[in-house]
Protein backbone atom coordinates (compact mmCIF):
# COMPACT_ATOMS: atom_id res chain seq x y z
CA UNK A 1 88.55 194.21 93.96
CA UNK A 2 88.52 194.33 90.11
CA UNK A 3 92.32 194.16 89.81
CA UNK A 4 92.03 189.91 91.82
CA UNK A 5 89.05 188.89 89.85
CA UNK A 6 90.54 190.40 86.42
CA UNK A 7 94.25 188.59 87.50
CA UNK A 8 92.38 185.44 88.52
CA UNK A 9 90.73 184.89 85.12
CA UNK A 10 93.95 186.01 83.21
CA UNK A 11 95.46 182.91 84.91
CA UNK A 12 92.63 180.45 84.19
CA UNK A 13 92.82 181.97 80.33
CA UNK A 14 96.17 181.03 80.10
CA UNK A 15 96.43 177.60 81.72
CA UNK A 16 93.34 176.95 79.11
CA UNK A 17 94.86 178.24 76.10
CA UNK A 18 98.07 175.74 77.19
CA UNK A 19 96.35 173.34 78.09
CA UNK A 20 94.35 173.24 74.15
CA UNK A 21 97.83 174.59 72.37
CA UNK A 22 98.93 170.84 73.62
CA UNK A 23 96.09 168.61 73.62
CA UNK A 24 94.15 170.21 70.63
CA UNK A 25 96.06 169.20 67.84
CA UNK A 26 96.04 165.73 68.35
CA UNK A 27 92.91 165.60 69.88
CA UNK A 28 91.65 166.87 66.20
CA UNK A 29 94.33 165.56 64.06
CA UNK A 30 95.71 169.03 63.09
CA UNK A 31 98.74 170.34 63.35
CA UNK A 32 97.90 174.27 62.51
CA UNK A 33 95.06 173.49 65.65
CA UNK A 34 98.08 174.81 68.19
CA UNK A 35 98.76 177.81 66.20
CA UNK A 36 94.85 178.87 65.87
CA UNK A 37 94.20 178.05 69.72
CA UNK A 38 97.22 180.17 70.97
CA UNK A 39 96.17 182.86 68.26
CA UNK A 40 92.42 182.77 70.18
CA UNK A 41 93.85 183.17 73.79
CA UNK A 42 95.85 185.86 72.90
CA UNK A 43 92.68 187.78 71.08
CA UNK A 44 90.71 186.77 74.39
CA UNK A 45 93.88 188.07 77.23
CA UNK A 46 94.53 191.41 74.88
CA UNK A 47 91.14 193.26 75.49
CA UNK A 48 91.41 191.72 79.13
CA UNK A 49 94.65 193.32 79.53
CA UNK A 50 93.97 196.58 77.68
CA UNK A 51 90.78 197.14 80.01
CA UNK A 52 92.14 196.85 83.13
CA UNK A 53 95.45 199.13 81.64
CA UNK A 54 92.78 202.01 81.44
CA UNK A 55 91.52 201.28 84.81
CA UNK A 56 95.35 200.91 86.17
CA UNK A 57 98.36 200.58 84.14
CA UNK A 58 99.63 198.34 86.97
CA UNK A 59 96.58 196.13 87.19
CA UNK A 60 96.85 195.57 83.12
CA UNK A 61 100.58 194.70 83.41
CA UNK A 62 99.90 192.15 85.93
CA UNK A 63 97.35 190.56 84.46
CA UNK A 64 99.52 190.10 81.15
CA UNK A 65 102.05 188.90 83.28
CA UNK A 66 99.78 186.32 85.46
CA UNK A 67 98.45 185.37 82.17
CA UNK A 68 101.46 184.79 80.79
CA UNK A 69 103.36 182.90 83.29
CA UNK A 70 100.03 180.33 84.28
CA UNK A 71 100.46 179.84 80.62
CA UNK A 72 104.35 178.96 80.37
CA UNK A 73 104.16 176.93 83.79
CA UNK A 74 100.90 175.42 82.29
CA UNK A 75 102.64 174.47 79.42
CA UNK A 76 106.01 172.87 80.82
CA UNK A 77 103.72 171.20 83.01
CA UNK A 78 102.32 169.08 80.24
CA UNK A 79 105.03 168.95 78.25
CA UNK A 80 107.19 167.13 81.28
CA UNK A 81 103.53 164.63 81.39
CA UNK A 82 103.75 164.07 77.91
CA UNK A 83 107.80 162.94 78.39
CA UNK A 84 107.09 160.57 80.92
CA UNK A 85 104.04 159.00 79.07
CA UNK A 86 106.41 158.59 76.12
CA UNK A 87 109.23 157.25 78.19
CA UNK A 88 106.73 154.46 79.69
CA UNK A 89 104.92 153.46 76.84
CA UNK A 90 108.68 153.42 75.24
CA UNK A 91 109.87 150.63 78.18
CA UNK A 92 106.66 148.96 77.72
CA UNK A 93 107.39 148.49 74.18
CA UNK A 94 111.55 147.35 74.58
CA UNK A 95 110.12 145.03 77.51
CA UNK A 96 107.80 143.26 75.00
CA UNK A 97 110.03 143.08 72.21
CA UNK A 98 112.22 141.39 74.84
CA UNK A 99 110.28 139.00 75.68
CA UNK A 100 109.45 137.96 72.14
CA UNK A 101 113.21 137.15 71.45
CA UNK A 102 113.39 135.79 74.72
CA UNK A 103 110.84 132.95 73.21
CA UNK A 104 112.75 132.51 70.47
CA UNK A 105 115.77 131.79 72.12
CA UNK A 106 113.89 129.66 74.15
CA UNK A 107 113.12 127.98 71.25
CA UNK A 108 116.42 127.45 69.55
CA UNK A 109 117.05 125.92 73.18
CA UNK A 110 113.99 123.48 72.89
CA UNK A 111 115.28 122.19 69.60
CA UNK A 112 118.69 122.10 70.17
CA UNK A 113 118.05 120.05 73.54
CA UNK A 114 116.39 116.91 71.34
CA UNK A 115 119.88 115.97 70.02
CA UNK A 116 120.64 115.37 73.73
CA UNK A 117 117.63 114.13 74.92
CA UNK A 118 116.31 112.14 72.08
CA UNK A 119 118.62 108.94 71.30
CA UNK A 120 117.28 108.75 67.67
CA UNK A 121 118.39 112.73 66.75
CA UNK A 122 121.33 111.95 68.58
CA UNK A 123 122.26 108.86 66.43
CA UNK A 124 120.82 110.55 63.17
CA UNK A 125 123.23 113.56 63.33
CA UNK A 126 125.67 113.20 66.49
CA UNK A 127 127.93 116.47 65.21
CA UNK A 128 125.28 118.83 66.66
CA UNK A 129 126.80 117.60 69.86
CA UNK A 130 130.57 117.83 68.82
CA UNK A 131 132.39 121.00 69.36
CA UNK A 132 135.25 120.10 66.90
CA UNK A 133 132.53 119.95 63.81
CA UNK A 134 132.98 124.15 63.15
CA UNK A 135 129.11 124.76 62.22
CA UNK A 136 128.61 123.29 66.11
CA UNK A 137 131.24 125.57 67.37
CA UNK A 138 129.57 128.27 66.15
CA UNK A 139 126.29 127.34 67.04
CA UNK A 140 127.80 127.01 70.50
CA UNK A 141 129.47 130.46 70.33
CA UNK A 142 126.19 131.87 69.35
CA UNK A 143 124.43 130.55 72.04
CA UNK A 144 126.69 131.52 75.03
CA UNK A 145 126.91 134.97 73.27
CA UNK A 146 122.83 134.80 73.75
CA UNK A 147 122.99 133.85 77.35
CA UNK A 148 125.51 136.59 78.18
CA UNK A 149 123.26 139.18 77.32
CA UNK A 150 119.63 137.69 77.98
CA UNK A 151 119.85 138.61 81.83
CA UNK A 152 120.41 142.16 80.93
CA UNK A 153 116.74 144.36 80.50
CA UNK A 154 116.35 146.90 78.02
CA UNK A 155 116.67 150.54 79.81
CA UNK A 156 115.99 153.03 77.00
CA UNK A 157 114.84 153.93 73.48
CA UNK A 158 118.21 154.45 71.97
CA UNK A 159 119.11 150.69 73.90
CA UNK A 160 122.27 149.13 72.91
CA UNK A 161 122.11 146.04 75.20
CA UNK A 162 118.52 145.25 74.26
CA UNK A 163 119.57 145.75 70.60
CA UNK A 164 122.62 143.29 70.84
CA UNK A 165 120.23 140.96 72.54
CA UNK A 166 118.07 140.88 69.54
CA UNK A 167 120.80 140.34 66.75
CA UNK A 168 122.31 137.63 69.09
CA UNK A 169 119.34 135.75 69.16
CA UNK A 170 118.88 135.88 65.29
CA UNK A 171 122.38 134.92 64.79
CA UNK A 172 121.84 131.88 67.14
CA UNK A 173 119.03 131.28 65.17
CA UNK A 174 120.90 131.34 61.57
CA UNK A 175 124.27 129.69 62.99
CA UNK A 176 121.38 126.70 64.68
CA UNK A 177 120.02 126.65 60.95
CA UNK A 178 123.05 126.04 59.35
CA UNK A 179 124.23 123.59 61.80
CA UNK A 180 121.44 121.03 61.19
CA UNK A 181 121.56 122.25 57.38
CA UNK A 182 125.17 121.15 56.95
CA UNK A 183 125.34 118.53 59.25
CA UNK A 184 121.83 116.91 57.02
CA UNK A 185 123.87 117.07 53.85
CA UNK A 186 126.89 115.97 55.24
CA UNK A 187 125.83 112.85 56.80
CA UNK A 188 122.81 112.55 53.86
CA UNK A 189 120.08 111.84 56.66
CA UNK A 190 117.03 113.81 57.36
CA UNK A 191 117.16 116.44 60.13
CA UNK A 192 114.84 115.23 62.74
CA UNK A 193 111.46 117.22 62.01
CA UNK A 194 112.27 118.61 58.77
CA UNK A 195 109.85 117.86 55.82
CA UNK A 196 111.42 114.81 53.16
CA UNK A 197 111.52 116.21 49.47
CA UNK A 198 108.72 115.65 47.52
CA UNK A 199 109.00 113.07 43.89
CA UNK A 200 110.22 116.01 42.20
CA UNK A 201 113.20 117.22 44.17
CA UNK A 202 116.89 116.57 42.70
């Protein structure tokens, strides 16, 4: 009866002392906390394990072994939790960064569209609509490169499409920028929405 009772609490020792060898040191902000708590189960499971060797030399081997192996299963256990946490908090975090560059694409989008849409940017600076002008090619190569790879979610942390996503949309934003930039100076008209210089200005 002793040799159950004795295995039974070698078992619950060691799927404690896993369980605080994970959680404890960032529960308490210390790293040497998973040394100390592993160090204390052991000093608990060693007199466990030598008294019931006196008693039976089988019973104290398989309570170091039940001990043991609750602790290593314990441990895997919550170390396989742990991954998954990470890997959802990880698509959480691509998914929202997503999104954000999704906005500013849409936005880029939004302004691009008044050219077409209002006759007065349209009249002011009529190369953002003409392919042939090569800032306007650009801008148009940026854009489909954008809307190739916008349908395509994020999968990982190491994600290359989610990655290319985000430089495309900041180069659509910098080739959009230089578009109405050199199309401005070229025609010497304001871009529609952009602030006039101030007395000082050259």
């Amino acid at each position: 009866m002793l040799s159950p009772i004795l295995g039974l609490l070698a078992m619950l020792l060691g799927m404690a002392t896993a369980w605080l060898m994970v959680s404890g040191p960032s529960l308490e902000q210390d790293p040497d906390a998973r040394f100390w708590y592993g160090f204390c189960g052991f000093c608990v499971l060693a007199p466990l394990s030598l008294g019931a060797a006196l008693v039976n030399p089988l019973a104290g081997v398989a309570v170091l072994a039940a001990a043991c192996g609750t602790c290593l299963a314990t441990l895997r256990f919550l170390v396989h939790q742990a991954m998954q946490r990470t890997a959802v908090q990880t698509g959480s975090r691509l998914l929202a960064e997503h999104s954000a560059f999704e906005s500013r694409h849409d936005q880029v989008l939004r302004q691009w569209s008044r050219y077409e849409l209002d006759p007065a940017a349209a009249m002011a600076s009529p190369g953002m609509n003409d392919v042939e002008v090569p800032e306007t090619a650009a801008l148009a190569k940026a854009l489909a490169q954008a809307e190739r790879l916008r349908g395509r979610q994020p999968n990982g942390a190491a994600d290359g499409v989610g990655i290319d996503y985000r430089r495309a949309v900041i180069e659509l934003e910098s080739a959009f920028t230089r578009a109405e930039q050199s199309l401005a100076g070229s025609s010497g008209r304001m871009v529609p929405g952009a602030i006039p210089p101030g007395p000082d200005a050259p």
